[in-house]
Protein backbone atom coordinates (compact mmCIF):
# COMPACT_ATOMS: atom_id res chain seq x y z
CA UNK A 1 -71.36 -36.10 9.46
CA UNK A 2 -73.76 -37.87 11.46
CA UNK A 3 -75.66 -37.10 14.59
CA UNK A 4 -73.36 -39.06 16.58
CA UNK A 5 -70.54 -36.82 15.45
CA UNK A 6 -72.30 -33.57 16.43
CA UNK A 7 -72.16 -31.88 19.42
CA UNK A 8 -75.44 -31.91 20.90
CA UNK A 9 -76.99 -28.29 20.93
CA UNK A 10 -77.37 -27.10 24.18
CA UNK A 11 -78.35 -22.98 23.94
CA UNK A 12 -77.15 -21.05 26.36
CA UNK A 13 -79.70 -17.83 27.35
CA UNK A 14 -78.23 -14.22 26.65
CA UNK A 15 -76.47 -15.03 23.66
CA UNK A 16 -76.63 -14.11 19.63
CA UNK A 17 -78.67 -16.42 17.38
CA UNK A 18 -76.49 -16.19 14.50
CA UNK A 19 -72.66 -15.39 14.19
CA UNK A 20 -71.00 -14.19 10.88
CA UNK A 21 -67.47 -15.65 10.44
CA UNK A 22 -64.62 -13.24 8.88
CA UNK A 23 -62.94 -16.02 7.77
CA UNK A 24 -58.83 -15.19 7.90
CA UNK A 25 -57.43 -18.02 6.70
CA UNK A 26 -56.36 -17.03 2.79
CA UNK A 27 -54.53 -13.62 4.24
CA UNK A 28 -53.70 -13.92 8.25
CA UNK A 29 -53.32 -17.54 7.53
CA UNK A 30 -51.14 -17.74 4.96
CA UNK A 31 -49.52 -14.71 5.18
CA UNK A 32 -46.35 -15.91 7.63
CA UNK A 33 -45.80 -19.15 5.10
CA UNK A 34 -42.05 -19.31 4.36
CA UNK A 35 -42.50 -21.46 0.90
CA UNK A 36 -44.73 -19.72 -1.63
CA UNK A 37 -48.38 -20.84 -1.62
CA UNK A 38 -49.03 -20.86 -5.76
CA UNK A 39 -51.69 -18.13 -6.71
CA UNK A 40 -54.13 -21.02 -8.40
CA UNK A 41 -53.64 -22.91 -4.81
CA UNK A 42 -54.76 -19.82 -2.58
CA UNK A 43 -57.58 -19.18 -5.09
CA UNK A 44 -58.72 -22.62 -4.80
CA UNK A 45 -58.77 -22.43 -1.34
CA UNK A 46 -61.08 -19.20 -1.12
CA UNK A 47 -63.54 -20.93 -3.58
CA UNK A 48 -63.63 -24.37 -1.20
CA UNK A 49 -64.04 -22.04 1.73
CA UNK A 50 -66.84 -20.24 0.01
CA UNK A 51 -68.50 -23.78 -0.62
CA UNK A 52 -68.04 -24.50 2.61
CA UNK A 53 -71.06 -21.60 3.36
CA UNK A 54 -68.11 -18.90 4.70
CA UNK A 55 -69.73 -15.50 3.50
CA UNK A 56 -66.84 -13.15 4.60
CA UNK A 57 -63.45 -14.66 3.33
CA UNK A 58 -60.40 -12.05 3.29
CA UNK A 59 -58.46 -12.47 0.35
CA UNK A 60 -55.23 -10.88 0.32
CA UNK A 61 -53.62 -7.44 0.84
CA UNK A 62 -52.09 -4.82 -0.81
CA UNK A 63 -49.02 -4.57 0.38
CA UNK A 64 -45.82 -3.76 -1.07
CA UNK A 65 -44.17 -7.53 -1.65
CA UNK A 66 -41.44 -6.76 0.30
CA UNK A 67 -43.27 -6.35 2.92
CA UNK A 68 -45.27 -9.67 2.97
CA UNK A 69 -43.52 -11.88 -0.18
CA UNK A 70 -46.21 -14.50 0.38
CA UNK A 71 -49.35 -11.77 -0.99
CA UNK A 72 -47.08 -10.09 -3.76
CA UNK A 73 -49.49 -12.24 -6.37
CA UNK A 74 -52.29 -9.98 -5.07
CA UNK A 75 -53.45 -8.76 -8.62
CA UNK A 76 -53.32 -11.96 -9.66
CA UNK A 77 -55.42 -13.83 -7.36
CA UNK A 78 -58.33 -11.37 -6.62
CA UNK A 79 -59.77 -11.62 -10.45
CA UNK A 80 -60.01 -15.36 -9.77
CA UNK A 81 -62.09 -15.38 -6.98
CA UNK A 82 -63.96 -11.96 -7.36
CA UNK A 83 -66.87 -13.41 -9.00
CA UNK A 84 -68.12 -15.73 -5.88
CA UNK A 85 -71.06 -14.76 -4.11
CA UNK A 86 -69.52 -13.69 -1.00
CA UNK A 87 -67.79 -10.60 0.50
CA UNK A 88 -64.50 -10.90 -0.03
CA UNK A 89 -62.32 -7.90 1.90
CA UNK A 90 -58.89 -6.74 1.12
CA UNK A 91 -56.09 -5.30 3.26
CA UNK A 92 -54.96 -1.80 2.29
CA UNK A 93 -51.92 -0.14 4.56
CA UNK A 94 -52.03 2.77 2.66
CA UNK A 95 -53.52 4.97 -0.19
CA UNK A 96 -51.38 3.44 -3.44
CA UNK A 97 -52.41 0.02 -1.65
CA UNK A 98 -55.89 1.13 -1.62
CA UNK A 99 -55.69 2.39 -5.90
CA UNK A 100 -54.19 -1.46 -6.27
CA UNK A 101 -57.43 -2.93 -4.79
CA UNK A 102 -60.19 0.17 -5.96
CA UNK A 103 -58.80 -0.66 -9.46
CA UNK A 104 -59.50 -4.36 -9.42
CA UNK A 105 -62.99 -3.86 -7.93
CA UNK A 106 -62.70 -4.04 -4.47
CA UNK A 107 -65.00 -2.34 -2.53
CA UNK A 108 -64.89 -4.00 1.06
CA UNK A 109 -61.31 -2.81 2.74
CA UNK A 110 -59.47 -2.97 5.99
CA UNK A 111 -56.68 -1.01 7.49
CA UNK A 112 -54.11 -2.25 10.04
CA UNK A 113 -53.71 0.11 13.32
CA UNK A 114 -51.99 -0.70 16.51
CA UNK A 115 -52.94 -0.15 19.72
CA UNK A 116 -49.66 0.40 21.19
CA UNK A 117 -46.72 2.84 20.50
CA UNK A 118 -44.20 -0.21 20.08
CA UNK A 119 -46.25 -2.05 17.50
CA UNK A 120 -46.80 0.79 15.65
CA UNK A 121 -43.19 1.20 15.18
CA UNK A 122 -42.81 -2.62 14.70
CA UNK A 123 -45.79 -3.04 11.70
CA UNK A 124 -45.83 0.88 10.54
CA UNK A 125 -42.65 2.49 11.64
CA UNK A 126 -45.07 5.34 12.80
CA UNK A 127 -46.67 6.00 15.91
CA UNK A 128 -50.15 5.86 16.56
CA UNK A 129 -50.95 9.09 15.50
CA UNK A 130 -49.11 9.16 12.49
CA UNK A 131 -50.47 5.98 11.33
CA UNK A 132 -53.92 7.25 12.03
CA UNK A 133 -52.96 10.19 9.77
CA UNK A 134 -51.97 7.47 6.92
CA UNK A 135 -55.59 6.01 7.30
CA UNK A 136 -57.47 9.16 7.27
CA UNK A 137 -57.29 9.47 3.00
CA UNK A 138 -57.74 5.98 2.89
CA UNK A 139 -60.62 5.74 4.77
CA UNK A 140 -62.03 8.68 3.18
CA UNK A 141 -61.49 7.86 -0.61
CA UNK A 142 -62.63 4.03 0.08
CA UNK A 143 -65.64 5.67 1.63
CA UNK A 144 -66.45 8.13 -1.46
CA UNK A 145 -66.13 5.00 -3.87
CA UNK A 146 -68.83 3.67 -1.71
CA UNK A 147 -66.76 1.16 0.25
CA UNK A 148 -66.85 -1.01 3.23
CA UNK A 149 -64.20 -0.08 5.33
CA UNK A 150 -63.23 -2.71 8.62
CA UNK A 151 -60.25 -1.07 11.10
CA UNK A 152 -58.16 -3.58 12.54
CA UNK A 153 -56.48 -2.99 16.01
CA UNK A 154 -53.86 -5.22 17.05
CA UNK A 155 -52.58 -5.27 20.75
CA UNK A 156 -55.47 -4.36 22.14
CA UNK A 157 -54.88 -6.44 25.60
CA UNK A 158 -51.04 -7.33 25.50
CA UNK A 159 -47.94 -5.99 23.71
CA UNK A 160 -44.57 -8.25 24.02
CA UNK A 161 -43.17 -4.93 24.68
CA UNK A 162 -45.14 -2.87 26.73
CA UNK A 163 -47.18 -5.33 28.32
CA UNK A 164 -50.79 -5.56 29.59
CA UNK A 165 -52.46 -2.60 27.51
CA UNK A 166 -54.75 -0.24 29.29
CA UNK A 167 -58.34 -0.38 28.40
CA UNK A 168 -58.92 3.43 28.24
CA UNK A 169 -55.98 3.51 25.80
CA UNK A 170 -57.35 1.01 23.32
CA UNK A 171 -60.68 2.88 23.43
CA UNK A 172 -59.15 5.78 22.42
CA UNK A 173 -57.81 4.47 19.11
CA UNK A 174 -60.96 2.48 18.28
CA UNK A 175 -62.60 5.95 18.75
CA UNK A 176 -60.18 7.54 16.43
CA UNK A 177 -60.77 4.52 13.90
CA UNK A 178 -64.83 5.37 14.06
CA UNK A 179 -64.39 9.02 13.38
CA UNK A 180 -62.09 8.56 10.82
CA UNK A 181 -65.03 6.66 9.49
CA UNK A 182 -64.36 2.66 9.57
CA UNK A 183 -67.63 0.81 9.56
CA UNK A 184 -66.77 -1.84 11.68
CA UNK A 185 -63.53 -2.51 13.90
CA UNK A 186 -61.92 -6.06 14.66
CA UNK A 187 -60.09 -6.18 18.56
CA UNK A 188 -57.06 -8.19 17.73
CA UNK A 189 -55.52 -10.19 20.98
CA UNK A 190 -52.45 -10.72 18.43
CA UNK A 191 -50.00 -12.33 21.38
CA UNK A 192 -52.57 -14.23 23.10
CA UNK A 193 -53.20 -13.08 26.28
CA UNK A 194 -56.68 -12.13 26.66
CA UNK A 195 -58.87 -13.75 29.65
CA UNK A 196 -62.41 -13.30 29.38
CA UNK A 197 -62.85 -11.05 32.25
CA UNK A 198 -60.79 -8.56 30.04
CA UNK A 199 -62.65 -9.06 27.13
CA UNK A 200 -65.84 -7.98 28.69
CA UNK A 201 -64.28 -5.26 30.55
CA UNK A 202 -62.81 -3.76 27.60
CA UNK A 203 -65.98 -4.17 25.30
CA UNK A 204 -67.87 -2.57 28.28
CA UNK A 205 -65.42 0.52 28.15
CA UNK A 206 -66.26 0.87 24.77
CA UNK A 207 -69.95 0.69 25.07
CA UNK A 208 -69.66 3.43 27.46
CA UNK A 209 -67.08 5.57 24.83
CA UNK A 210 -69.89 5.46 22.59
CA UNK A 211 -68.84 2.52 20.38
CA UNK A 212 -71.70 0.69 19.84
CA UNK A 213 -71.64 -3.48 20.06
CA UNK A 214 -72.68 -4.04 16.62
CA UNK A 215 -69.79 -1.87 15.17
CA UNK A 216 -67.41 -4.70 16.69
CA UNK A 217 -65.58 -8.23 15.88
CA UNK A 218 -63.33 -9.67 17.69
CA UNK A 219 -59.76 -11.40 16.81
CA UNK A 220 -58.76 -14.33 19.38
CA UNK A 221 -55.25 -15.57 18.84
CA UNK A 222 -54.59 -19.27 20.62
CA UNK A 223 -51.69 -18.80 22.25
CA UNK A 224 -52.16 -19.36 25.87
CA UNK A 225 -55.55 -21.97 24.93
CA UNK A 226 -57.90 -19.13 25.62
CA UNK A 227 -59.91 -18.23 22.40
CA UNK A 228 -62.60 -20.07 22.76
CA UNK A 229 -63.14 -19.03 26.38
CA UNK A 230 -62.80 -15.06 24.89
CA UNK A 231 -64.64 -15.68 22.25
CA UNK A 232 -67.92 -16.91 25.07
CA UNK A 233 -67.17 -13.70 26.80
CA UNK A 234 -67.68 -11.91 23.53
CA UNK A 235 -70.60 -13.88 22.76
CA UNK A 236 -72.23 -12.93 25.82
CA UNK A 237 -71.77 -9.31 25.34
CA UNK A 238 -73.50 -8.85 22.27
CA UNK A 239 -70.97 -9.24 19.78
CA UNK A 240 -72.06 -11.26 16.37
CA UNK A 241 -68.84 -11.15 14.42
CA UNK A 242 -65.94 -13.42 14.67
CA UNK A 243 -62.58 -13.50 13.19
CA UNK A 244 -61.09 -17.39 13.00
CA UNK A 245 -58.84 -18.60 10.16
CA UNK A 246 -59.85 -22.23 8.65
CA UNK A 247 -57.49 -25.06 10.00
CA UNK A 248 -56.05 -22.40 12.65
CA UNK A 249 -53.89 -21.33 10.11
CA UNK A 250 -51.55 -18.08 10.88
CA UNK A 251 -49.91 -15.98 13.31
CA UNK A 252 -48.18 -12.50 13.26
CA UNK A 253 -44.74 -11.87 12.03
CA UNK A 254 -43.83 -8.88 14.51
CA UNK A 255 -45.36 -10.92 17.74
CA UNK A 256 -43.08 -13.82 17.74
CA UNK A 257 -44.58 -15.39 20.90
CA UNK A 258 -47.79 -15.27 18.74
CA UNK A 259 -49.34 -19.01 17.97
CA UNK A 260 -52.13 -19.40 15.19
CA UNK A 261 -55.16 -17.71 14.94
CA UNK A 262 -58.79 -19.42 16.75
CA UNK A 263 -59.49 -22.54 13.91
CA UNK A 264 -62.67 -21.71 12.01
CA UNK A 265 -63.31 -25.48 12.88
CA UNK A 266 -63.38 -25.22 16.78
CA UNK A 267 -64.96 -22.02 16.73
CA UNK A 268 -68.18 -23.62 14.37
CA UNK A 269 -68.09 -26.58 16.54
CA UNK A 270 -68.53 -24.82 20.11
CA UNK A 271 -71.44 -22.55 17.96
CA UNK A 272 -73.02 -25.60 16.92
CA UNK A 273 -73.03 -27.00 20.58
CA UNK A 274 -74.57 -23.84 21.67
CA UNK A 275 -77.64 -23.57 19.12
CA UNK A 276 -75.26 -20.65 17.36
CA UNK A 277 -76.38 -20.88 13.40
CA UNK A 278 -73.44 -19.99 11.42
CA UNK A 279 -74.33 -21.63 7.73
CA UNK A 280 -71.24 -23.44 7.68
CA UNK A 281 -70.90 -26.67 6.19
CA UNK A 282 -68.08 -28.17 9.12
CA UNK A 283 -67.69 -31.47 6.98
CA UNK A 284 -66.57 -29.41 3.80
CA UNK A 285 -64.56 -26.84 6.05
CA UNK A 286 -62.88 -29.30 7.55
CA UNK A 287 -61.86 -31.12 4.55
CA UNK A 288 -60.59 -28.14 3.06
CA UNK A 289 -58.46 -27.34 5.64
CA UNK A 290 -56.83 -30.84 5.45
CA UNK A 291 -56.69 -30.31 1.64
CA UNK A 292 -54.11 -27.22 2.37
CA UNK A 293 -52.43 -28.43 5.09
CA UNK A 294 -51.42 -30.99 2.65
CA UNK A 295 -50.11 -28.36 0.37
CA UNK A 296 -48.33 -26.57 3.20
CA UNK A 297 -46.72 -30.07 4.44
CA UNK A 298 -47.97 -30.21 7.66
CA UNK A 299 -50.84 -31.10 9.87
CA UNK A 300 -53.32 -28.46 11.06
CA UNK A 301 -53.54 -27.87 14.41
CA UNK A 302 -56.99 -27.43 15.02
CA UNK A 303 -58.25 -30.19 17.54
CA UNK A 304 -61.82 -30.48 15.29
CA UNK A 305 -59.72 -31.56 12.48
CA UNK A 306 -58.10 -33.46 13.23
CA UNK A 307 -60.97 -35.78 15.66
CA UNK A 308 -63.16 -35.32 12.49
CA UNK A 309 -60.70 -35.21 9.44
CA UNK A 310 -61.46 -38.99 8.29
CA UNK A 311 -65.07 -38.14 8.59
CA UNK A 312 -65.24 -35.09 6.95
CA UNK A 313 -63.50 -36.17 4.16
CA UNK A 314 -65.28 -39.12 3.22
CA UNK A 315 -68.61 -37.27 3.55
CA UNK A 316 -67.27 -34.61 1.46
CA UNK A 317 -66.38 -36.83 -0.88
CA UNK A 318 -69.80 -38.15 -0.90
CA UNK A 319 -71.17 -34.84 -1.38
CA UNK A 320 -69.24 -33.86 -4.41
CA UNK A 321 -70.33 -37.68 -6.27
């Protein structure tokens, strides 16, 4: 990629001079696909997006296959890709999911809470609280192994049935995630309809609840165009960790209104416009996400890749020789 086809960095004052990318793509992304993705496919893709300089890349989850068909191969992939250099987090919903991934040598975990009544029903067919109760021994045993544990909250601004979410009602569960003992929690926008003012007001709310900045990522979906714009807001408070999936890849199966997740592309681009070092390679990034949207027979809809895909794959290409 030349200069020309670089957005020129511009840095804006107040805001973090590095972001880490939890890179979604290989689970969020791929988990909604209706044809199977083959297990040697999904691990190729988690090695490209490793040599693409992604240092957090979720791999799969734990599930029970009828639950998600597309991630039954889950013992299968994770010994191929388990030796890269990078973390590489699992989804666990419960303990036997947890014994799965502890007994393959996983050590970095995540857990899937709601921050509504109805999605809990929807995802868990438990309420909050009892879900909360099904994390607790998770939490704790991934702990003692000496694990990284990551809480994901979905709905935290908008449920499709319960509508706008109140802010003091998402803190509440992120607190209960912390004193369980998560490390770190991801604020999932899963239908979309975050503005930034909400953003900042809910990551304020939290600040004063005690939940410190640093302990938080956030999880844009693109639905109404407004990622990007959340993900600023974000920026601006303080928070360094960012949840995209390469090519824009994904959705959510219980959130039908939900489109894909923020593109890793457009979220490195808009960094690299604003000084934002990310060690991403966007040329190799974005021809890997053209290399599985070929495999998945359609284009991606990220907007970087496709202004940059004939680029980026030529100077791939010429990286490789």
């Amino acid at each position: 990629m030349t200069a020309q086809e670089l957005p020129m960095a511009v840095p804006a004052p107040g805001l973090p001079a590095r972001v880490r990318i939890h890179e979604v793509g290989a689970r969020d992304g791929l988990q909604n696909e209706s044809a199977t993705v083959p297990t040697a496919v999904k691990a190729e893709f988690i090695h490209r997006l490793a040599e693409a300089g992604l240092t957090t890349i979720e791999a799969t989850s734990f599930v029970h296959p009828r639950w998600v068909p597309q991630l039954a191969d889950a013992e299968q992939l994770f010994p191929l890709v388990s030796a890269l250099p990078v973390a590489l987090p699992v989804l666990v919903p419960n303990e036997r999911g947890l014994e799965r991934a502890l007994a393959l040598g996983a050590r970095r975990v995540a857990v899937f809470a709601s921050a509504t009544e109805s999605f809990a029903r929807a995802n868990l067919n438990r309420t909050v609280d009892e879900s909360l109760a099904m994390f607790a021994p998770v939490v704790s045993r991934a702990k003692a192994e000496g694990g990284h544990v990551r809480g994901y909250l979905s709905m935290c601004f908008g449920d499709p049935w319960e509508g706008p979410v109140p802010v003091a009602q998402v803190v509440q569960v992120c607190r209960a995630l912390l004193d369980l003992g998560c490390d770190e929690l991801s604020l999932g926008d899963t239908i979309g309809v975050a503005t930034p003012g909400h953003v900042t007001a809910l990551l304020s709310a939290l600040n004063e609840a005690g939940v410190p900045t640093g302990a938080l990522g956030v999880h844009f979906h693109d639905t109404y165009g407004q990622a990007l714009a959340n993900t600023l807001a974000a920026l601006q408070h303080g928070v360094t960790t960012v949840d995209a999936s390469a090519g824009g890849l994904g959705g959510c199966p219980f959130a039908k209104s939900a489109t894909g997740n923020l593109a890793t592309e457009d979220l490195v681009w808009m960094l690299r416009g604003l000084g934002i070092e990310t060690g991403v390679d966007l040329d190799r990034l974005v021809a890997t996400s053209e290399w599985m949207a070929g495999h998945l027979g359609r284009p991606s809809p990220s907007r970087t890749v496709r202004a940059l895909t004939p680029r980026a794959s030529q100077a791939a290409s010429h990286k490789e020789q």
